[in-house]
C-alpha atoms as a PDB file:
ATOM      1  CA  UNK A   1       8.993 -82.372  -4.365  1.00  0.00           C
ATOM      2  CA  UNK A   2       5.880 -79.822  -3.238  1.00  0.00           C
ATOM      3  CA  UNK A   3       7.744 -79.905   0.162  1.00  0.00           C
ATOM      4  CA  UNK A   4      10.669 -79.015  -1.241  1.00  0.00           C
ATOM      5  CA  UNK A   5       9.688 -76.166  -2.780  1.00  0.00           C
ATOM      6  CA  UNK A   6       7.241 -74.856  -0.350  1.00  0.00           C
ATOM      7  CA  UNK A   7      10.294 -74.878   2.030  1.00  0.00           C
ATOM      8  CA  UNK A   8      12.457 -72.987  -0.915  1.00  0.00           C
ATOM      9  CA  UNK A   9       9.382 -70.329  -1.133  1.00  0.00           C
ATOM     10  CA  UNK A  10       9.408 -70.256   2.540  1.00  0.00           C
ATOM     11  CA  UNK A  11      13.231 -69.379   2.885  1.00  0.00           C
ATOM     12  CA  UNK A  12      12.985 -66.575   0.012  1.00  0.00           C
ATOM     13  CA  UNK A  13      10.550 -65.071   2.231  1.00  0.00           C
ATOM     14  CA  UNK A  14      12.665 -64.985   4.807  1.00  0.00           C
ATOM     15  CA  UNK A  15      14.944 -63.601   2.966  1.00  0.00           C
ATOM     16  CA  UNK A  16      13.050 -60.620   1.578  1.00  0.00           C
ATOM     17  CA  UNK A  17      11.567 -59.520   4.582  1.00  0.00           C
ATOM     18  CA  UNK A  18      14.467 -57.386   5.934  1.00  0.00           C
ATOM     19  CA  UNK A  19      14.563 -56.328   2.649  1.00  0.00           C
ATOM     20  CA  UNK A  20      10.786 -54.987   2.122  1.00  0.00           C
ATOM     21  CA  UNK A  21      10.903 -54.133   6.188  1.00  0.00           C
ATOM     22  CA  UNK A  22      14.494 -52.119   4.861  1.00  0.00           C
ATOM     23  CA  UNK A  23      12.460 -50.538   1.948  1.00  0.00           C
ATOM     24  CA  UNK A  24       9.316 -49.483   3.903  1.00  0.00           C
ATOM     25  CA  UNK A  25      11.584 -47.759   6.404  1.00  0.00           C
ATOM     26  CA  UNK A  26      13.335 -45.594   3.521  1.00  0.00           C
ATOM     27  CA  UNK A  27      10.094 -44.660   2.521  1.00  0.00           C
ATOM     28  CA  UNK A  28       8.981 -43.448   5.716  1.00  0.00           C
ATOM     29  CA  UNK A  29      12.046 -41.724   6.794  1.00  0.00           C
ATOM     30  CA  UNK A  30      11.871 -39.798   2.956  1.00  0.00           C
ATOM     31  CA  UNK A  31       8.081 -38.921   3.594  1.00  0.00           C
ATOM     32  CA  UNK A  32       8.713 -37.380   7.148  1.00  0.00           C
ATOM     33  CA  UNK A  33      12.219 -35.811   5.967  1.00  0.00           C
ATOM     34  CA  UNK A  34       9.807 -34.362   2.782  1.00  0.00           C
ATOM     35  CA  UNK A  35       7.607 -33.312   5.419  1.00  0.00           C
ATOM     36  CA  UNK A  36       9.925 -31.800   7.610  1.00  0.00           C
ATOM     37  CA  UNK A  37      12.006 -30.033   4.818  1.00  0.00           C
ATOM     38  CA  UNK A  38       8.497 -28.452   3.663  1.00  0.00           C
ATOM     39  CA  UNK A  39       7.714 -27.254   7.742  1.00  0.00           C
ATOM     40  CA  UNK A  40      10.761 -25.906   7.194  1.00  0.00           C
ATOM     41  CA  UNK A  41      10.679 -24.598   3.637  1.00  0.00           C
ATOM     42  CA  UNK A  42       6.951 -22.758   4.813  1.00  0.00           C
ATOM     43  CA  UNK A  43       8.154 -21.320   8.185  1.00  0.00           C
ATOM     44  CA  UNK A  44      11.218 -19.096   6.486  1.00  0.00           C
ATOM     45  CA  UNK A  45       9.054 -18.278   3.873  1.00  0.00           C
ATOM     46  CA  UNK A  46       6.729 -16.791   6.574  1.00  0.00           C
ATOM     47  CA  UNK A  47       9.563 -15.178   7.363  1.00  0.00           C
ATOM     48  CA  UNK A  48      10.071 -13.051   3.903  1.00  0.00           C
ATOM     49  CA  UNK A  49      13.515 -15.617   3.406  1.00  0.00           C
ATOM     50  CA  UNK A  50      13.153 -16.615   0.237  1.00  0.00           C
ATOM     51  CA  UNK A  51      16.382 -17.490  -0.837  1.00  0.00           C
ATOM     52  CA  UNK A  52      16.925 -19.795   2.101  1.00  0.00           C
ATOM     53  CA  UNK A  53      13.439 -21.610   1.890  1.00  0.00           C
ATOM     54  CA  UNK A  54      14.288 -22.070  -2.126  1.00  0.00           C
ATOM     55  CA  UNK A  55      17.307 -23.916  -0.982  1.00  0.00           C
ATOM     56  CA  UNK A  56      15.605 -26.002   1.516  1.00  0.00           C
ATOM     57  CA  UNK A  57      12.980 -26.738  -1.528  1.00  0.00           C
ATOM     58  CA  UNK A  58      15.707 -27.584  -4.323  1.00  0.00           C
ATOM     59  CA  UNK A  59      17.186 -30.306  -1.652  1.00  0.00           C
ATOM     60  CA  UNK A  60      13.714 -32.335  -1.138  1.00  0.00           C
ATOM     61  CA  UNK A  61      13.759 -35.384  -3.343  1.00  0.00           C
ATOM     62  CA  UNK A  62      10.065 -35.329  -4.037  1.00  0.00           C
ATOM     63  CA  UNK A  63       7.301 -33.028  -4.333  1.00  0.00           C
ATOM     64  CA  UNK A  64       3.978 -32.415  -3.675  1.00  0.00           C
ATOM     65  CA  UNK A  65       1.491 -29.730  -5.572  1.00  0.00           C
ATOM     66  CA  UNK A  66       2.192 -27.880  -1.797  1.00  0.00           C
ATOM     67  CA  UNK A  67       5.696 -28.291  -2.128  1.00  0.00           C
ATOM     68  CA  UNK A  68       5.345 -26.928  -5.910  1.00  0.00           C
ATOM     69  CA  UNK A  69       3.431 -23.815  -5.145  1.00  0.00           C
ATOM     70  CA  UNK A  70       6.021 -22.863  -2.420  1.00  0.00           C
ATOM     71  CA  UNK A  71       8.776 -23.135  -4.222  1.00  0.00           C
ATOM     72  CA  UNK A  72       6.970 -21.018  -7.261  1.00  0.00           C
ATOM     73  CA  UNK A  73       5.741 -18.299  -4.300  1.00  0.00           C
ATOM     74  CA  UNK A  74       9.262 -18.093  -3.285  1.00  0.00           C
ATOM     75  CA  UNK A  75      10.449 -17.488  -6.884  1.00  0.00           C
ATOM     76  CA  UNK A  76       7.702 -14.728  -7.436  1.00  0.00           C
ATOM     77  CA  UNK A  77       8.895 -12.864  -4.471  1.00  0.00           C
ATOM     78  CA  UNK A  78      12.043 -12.845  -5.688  1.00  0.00           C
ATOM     79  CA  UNK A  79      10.877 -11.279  -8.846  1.00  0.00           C
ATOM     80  CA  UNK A  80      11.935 -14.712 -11.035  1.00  0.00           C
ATOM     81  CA  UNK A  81       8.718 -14.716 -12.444  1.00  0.00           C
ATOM     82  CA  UNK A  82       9.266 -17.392 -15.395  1.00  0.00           C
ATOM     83  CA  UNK A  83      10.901 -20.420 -12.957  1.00  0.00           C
ATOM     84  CA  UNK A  84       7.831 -19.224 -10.569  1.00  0.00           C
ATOM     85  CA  UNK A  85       4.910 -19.943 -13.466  1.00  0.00           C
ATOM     86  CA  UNK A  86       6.896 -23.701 -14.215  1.00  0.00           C
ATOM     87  CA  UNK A  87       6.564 -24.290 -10.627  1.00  0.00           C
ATOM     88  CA  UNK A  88       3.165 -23.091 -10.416  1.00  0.00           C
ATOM     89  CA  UNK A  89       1.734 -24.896 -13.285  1.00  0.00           C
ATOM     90  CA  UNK A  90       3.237 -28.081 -11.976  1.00  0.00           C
ATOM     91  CA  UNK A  91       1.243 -27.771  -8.467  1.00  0.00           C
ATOM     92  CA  UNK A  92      -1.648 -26.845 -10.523  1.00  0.00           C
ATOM     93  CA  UNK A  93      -0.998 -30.748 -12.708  1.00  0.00           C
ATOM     94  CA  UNK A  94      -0.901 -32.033  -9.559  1.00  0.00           C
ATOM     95  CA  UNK A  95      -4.086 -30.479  -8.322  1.00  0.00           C
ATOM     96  CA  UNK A  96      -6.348 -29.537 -10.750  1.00  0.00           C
ATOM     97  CA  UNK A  97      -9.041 -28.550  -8.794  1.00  0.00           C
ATOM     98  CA  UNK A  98      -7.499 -26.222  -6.001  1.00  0.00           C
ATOM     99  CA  UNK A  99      -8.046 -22.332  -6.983  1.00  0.00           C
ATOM    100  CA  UNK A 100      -5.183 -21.127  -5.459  1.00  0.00           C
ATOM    101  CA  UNK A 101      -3.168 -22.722  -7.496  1.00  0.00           C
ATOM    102  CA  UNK A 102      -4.599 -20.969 -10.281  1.00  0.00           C
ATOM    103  CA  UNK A 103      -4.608 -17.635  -8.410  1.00  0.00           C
ATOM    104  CA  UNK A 104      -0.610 -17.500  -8.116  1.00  0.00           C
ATOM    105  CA  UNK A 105      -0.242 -18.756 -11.839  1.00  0.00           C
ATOM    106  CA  UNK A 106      -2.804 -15.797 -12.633  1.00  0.00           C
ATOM    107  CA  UNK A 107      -0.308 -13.643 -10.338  1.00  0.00           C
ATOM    108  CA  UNK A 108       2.496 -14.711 -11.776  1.00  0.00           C
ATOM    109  CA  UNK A 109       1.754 -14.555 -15.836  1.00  0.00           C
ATOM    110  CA  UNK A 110       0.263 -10.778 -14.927  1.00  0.00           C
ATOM    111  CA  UNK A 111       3.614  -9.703 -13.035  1.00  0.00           C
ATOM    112  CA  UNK A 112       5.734 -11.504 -16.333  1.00  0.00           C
ATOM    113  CA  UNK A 113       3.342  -9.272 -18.547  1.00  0.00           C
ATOM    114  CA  UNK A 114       3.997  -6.358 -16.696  1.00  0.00           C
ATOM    115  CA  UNK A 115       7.820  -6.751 -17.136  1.00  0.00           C
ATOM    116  CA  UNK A 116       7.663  -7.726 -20.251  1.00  0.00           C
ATOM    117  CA  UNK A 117       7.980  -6.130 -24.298  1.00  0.00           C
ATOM    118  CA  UNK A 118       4.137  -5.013 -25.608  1.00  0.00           C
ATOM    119  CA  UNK A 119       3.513  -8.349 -28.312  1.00  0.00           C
ATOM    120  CA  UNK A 120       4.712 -10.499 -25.378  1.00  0.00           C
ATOM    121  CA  UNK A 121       2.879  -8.881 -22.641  1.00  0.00           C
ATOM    122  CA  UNK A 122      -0.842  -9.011 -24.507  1.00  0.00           C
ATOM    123  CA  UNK A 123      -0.142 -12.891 -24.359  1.00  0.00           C
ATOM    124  CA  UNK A 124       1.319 -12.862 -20.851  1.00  0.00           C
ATOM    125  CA  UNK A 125      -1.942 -11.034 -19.843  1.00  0.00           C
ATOM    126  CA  UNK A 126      -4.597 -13.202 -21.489  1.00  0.00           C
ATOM    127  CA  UNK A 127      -3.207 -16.019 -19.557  1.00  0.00           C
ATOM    128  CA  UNK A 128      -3.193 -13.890 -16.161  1.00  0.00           C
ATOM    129  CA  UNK A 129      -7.184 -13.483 -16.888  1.00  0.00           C
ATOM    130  CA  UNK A 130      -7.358 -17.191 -17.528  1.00  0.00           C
ATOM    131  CA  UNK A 131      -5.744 -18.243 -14.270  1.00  0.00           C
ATOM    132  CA  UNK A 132      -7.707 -15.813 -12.349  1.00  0.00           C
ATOM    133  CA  UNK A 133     -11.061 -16.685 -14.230  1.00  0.00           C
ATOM    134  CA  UNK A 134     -10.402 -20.493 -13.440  1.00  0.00           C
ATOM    135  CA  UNK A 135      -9.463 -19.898  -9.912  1.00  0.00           C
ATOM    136  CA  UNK A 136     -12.860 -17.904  -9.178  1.00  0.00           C
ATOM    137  CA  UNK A 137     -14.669 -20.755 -11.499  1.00  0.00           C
ATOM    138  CA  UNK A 138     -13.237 -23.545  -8.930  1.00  0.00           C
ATOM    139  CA  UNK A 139     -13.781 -21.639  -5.880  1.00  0.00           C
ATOM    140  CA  UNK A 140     -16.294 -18.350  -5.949  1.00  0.00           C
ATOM    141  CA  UNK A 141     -15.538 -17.904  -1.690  1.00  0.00           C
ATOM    142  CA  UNK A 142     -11.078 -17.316  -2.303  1.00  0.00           C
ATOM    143  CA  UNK A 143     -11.671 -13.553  -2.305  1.00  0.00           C
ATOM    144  CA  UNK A 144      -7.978 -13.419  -2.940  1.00  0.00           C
ATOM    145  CA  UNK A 145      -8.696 -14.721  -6.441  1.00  0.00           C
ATOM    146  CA  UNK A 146     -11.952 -12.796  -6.922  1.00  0.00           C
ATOM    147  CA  UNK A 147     -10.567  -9.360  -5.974  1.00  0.00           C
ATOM    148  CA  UNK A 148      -7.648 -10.303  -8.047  1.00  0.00           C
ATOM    149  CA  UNK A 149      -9.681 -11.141 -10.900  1.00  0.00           C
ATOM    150  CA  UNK A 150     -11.854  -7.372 -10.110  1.00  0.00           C
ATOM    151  CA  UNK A 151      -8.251  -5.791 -10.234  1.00  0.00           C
ATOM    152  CA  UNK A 152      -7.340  -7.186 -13.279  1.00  0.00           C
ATOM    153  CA  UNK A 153     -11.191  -6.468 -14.584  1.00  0.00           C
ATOM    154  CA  UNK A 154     -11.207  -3.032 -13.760  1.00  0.00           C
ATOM    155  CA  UNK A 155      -7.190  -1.894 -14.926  1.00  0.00           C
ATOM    156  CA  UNK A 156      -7.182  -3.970 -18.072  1.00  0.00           C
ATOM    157  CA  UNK A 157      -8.234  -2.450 -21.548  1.00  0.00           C
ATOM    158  CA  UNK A 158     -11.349  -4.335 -23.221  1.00  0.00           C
ATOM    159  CA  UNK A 159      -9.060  -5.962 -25.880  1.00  0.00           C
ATOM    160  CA  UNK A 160      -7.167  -7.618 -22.787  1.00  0.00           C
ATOM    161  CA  UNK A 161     -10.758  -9.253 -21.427  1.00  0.00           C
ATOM    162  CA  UNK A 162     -10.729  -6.184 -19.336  1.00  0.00           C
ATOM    163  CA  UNK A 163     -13.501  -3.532 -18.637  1.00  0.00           C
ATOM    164  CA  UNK A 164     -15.563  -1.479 -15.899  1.00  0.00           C
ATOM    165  CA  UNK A 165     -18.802  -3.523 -16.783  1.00  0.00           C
ATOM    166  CA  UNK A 166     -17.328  -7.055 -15.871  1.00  0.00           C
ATOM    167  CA  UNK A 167     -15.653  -5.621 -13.104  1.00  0.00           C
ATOM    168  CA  UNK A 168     -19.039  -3.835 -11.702  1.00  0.00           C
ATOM    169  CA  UNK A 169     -20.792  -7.746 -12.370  1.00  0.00           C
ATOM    170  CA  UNK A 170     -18.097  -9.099 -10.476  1.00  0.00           C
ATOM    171  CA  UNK A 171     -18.364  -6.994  -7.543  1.00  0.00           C
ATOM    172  CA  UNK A 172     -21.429  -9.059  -7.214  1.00  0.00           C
ATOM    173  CA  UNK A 173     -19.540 -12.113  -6.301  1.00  0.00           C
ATOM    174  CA  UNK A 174     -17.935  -9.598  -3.844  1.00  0.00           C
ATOM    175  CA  UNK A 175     -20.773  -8.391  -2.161  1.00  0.00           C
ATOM    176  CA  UNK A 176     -22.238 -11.585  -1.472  1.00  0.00           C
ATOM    177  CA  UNK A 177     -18.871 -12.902   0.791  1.00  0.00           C
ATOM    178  CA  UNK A 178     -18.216  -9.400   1.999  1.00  0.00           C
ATOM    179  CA  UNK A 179     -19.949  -6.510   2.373  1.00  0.00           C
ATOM    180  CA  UNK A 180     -17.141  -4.436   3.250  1.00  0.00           C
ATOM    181  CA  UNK A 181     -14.970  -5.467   0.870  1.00  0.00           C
ATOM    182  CA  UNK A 182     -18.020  -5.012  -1.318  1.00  0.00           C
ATOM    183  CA  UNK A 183     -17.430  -1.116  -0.408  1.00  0.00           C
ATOM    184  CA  UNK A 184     -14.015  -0.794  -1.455  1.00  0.00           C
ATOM    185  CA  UNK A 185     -14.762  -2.257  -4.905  1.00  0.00           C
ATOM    186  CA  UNK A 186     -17.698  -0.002  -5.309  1.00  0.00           C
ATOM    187  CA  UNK A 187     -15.135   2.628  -4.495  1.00  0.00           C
ATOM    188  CA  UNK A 188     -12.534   1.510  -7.032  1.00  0.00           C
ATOM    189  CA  UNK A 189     -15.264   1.764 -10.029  1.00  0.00           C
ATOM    190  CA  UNK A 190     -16.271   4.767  -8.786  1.00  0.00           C
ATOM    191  CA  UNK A 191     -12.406   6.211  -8.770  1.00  0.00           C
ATOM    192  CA  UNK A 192     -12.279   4.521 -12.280  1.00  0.00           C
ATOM    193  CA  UNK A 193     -15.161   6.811 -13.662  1.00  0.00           C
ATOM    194  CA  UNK A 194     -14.026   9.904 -12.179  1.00  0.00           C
ATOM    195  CA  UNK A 195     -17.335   9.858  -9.590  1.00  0.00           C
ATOM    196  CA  UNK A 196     -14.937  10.863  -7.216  1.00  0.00           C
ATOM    197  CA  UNK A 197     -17.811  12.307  -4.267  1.00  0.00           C
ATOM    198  CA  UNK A 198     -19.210   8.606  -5.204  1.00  0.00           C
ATOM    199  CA  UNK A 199     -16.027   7.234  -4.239  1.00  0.00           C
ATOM    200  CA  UNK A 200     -15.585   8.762  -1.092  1.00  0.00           C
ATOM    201  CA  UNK A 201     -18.711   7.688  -0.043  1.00  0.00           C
ATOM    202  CA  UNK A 202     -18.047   3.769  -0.537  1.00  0.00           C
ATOM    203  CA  UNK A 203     -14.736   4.502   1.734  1.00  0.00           C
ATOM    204  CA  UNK A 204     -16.601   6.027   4.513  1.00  0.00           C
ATOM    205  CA  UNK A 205     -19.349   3.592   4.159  1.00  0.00           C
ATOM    206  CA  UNK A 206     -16.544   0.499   4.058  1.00  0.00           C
ATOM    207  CA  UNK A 207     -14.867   2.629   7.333  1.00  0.00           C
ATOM    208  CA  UNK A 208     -18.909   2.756   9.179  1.00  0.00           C
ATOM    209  CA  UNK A 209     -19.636  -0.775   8.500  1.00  0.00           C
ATOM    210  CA  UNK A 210     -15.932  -2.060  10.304  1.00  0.00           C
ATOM    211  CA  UNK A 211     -14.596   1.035  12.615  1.00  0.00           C
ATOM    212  CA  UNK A 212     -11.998  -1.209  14.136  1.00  0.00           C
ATOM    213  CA  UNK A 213     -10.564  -2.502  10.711  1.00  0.00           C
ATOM    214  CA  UNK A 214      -7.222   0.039  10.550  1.00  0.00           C
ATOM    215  CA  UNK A 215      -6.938  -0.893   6.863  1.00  0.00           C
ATOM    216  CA  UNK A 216     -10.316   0.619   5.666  1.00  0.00           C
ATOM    217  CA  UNK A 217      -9.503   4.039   7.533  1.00  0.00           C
ATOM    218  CA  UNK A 218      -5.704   3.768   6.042  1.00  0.00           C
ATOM    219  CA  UNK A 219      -8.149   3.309   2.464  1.00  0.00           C
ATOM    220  CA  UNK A 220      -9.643   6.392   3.057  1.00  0.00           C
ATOM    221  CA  UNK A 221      -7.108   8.274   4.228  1.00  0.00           C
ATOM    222  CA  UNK A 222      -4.885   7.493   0.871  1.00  0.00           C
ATOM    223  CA  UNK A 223      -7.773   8.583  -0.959  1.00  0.00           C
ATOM    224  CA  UNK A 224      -8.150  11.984   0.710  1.00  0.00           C
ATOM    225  CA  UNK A 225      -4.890  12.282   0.203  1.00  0.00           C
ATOM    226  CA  UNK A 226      -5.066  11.944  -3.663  1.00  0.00           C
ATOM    227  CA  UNK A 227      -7.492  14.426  -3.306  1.00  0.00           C
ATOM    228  CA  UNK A 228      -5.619  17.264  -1.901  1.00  0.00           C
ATOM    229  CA  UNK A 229      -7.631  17.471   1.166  1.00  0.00           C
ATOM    230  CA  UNK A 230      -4.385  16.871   3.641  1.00  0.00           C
ATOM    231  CA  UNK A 231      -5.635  17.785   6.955  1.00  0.00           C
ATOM    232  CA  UNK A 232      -8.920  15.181   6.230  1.00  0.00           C
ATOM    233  CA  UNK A 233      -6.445  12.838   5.052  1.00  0.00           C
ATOM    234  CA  UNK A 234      -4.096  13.059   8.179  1.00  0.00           C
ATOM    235  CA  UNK A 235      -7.529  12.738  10.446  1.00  0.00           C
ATOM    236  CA  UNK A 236      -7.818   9.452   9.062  1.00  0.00           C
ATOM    237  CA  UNK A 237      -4.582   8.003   9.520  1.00  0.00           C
ATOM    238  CA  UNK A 238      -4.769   9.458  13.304  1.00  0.00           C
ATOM    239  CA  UNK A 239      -7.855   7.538  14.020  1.00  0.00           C
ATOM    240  CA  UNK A 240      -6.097   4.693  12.385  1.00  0.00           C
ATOM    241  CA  UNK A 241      -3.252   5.165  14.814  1.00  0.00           C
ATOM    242  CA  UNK A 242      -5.675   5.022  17.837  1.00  0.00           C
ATOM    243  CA  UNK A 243      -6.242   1.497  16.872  1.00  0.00           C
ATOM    244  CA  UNK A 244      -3.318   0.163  16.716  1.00  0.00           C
ATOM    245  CA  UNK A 245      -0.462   2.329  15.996  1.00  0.00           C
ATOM    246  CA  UNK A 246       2.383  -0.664  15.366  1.00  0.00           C
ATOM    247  CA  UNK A 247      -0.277  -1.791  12.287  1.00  0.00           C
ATOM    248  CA  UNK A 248       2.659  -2.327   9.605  1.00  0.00           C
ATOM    249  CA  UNK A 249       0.208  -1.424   6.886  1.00  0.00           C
ATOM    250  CA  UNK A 250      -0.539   1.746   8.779  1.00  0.00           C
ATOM    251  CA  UNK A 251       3.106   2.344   9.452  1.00  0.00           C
ATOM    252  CA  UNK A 252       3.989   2.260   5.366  1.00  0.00           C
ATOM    253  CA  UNK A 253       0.929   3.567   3.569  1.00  0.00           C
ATOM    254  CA  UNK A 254       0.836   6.742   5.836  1.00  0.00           C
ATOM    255  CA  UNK A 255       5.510   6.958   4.983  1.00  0.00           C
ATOM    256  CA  UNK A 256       4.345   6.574   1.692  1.00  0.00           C
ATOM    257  CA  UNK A 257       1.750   9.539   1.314  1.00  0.00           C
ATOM    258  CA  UNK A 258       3.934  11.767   2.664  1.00  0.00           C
ATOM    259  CA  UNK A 259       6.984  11.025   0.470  1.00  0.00           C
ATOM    260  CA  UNK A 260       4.297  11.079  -2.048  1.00  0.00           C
ATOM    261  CA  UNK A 261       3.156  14.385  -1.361  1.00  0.00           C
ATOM    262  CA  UNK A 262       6.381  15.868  -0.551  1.00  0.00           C
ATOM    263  CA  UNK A 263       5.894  16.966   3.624  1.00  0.00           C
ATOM    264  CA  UNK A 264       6.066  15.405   6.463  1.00  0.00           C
ATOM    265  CA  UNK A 265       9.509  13.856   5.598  1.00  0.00           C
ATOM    266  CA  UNK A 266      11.363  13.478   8.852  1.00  0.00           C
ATOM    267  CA  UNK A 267       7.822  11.425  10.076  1.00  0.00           C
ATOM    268  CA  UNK A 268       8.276   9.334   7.071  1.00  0.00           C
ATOM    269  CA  UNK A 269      11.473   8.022   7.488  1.00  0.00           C
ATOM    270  CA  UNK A 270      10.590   7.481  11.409  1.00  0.00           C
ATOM    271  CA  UNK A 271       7.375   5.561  10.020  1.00  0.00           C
ATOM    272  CA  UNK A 272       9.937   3.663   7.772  1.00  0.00           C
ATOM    273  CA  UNK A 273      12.733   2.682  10.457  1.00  0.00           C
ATOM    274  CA  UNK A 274      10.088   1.218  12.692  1.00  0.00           C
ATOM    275  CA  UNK A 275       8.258  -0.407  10.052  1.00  0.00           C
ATOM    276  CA  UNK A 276      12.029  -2.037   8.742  1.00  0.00           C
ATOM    277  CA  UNK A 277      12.067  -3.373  12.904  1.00  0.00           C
ATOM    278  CA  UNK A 278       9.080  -5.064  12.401  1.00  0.00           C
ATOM    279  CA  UNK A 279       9.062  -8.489  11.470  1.00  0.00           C
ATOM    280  CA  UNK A 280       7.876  -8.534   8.017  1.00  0.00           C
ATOM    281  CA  UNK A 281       5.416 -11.234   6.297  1.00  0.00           C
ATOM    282  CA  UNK A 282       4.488 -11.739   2.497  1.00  0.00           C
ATOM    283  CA  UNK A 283       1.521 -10.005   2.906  1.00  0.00           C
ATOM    284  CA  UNK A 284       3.677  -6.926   3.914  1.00  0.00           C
ATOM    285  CA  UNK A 285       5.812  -4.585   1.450  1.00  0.00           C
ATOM    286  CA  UNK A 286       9.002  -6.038   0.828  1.00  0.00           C
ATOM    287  CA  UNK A 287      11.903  -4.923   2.795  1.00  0.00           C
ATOM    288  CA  UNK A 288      13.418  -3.838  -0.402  1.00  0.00           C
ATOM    289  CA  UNK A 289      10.407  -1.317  -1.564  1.00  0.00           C
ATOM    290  CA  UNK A 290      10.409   0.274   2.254  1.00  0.00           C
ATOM    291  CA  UNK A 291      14.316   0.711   2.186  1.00  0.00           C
ATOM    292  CA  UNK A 292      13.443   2.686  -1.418  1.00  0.00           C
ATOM    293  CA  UNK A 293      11.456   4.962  -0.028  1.00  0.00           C
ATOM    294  CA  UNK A 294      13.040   5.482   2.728  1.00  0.00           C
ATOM    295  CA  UNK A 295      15.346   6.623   0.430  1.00  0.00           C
ATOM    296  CA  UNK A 296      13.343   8.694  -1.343  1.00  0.00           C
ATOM    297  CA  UNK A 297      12.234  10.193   2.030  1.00  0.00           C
ATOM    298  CA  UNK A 298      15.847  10.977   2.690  1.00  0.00           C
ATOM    299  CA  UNK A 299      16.942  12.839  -0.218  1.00  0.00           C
ATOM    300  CA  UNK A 300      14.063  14.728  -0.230  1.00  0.00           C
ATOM    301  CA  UNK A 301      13.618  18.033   1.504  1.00  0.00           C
ATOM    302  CA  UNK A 302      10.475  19.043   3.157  1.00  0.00           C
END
């Protein structure tokens, strides 16, 4: 009778082997297509396609906290700023301890505020600060969240958790991961209490410590700008071009000032064409803002 049964056991197990062997393969082939669909999901959102890298998102079966935050970056790009926070909060359950997380929820709740009716954006904002606060708390070295957090700091009235003095005690943080940057901030507080010789100051000392960074000199350059003191300001974004005259940054922040301040037009939309050629990242100005301008730029008049 124990023979008999050993040899039923031993024929079930024959017979659910191509069936677990069947199973393990469908799990495989769904992990590398989740994979795959994420590769692809990342590289045209590299590419400023949202839309299309949504879509490639919406079809994966499964996702990760990675997969989550993409799909919520693609949504806050698009301006969709409540689907973005659900997708962000669910990366953030799925990883509670990685800052970044907390940095785009922090991004996301402030750009809702912003958009938003006054008794709805105080709310929207105290949870912007929370996100930011938590994201710095996890990880002190993600200057994205800790200049973020400054930002927020420095614009935000005291009722809002804002205020020069946490911002200043902040800059600390800033200091100790990068001098430069370290600079700017200085500079910011500085702008913020009117000290504006104090202000210049940081920018040129941000521009002395890294000469070659075209980003620091484009910093200074805005600032002169805002001051009136054109031909100082155009000296700067000359030196800029020097380095590296294709810098997209460069290209729009020097379009901008001079729709800003009303001259230099025809340059501007040049600065704007070439700058629409490039190809464009996230970490650029939309598309959309540069074909505004440009706009702007061309119903203008010199």
């Amino acid at each position: 009778m124990e023979q008999v049964a050993k040899m039923g056991l031993t024929r079930q197990k024959r017979k659910l082997g191509p069936v677990v062997a069947l199973v393990v393969v469908l799990s495989l082939s769904g992990g590398i297509r989740a994979q795959s669909g994420a590769a692809d999901a990342e590289r045209l959102y590299n590419r400023t396609e949202y839309r299309d890298a949504l879509a490639v998102l919406k079809k994966m079966p499964q996702k990760g906290a990675a997969a989550w935050e993409l799909e919520g970056r693609c949504q806050y790009m698009l301006g969709e700023f409540k689907p973005a926070i659900d997708a962000f909060d669910k990366s953030a359950r799925a990883e509670p301890e990685n800052s970044n997380h907390y940095l785009w929820l922090g991004r996301a709740w402030g750009r809702r505020a912003e958009t938003s009716v006054f008794f709805l954006a105080v709310k929207y904002a105290g949870h912007a600060r929370q996100n930011f606060e938590k994201a710095v708390e996890l990880d002190p070295g993600n200057m994205e969240a800790v200049n973020d957090l400054f930002s927020y700091y420095l614009s935000a009235p005291g009722f809002l958790g804002g205020g020069i003095d946490r911002a200043t005690e902040l800059s600390k943080v800033i200091e100790r991961h990068d001098p430069v940057e370290y600079h700017w901030a200085l500079a910011q507080i500085a702008m913020e209490r009117k000290q504006y010789d104090l202000a210049e100051g940081q920018f040129k000392k941000a521009v002395e410590l890294a000469p070659r960074q075209v980003n620091r000199l484009v910093d200074l350059a805005k600032f002169l700008a805002g001051q009136g003191r054109i031909g100082e300001s155009d000296a700067a974004f000359e030196q800029a071009a020097k380095i590296n005259p294709t810098d997209k940054k460069l290209l729009y922040a020097r379009a901008e000032t001079y729709v800003k301040c009303r001259r230099n037009l025809g340059t501007a939309r040049q600065l704007l064409e070439t700058y629409l050629q490039a190809p464009l990242t996230p970490d650029d100005p939309s598309r959309e803002e540069a074909l505004k301008l440009l706009q702007r730029a061309s119903g203008a008049s010199d």
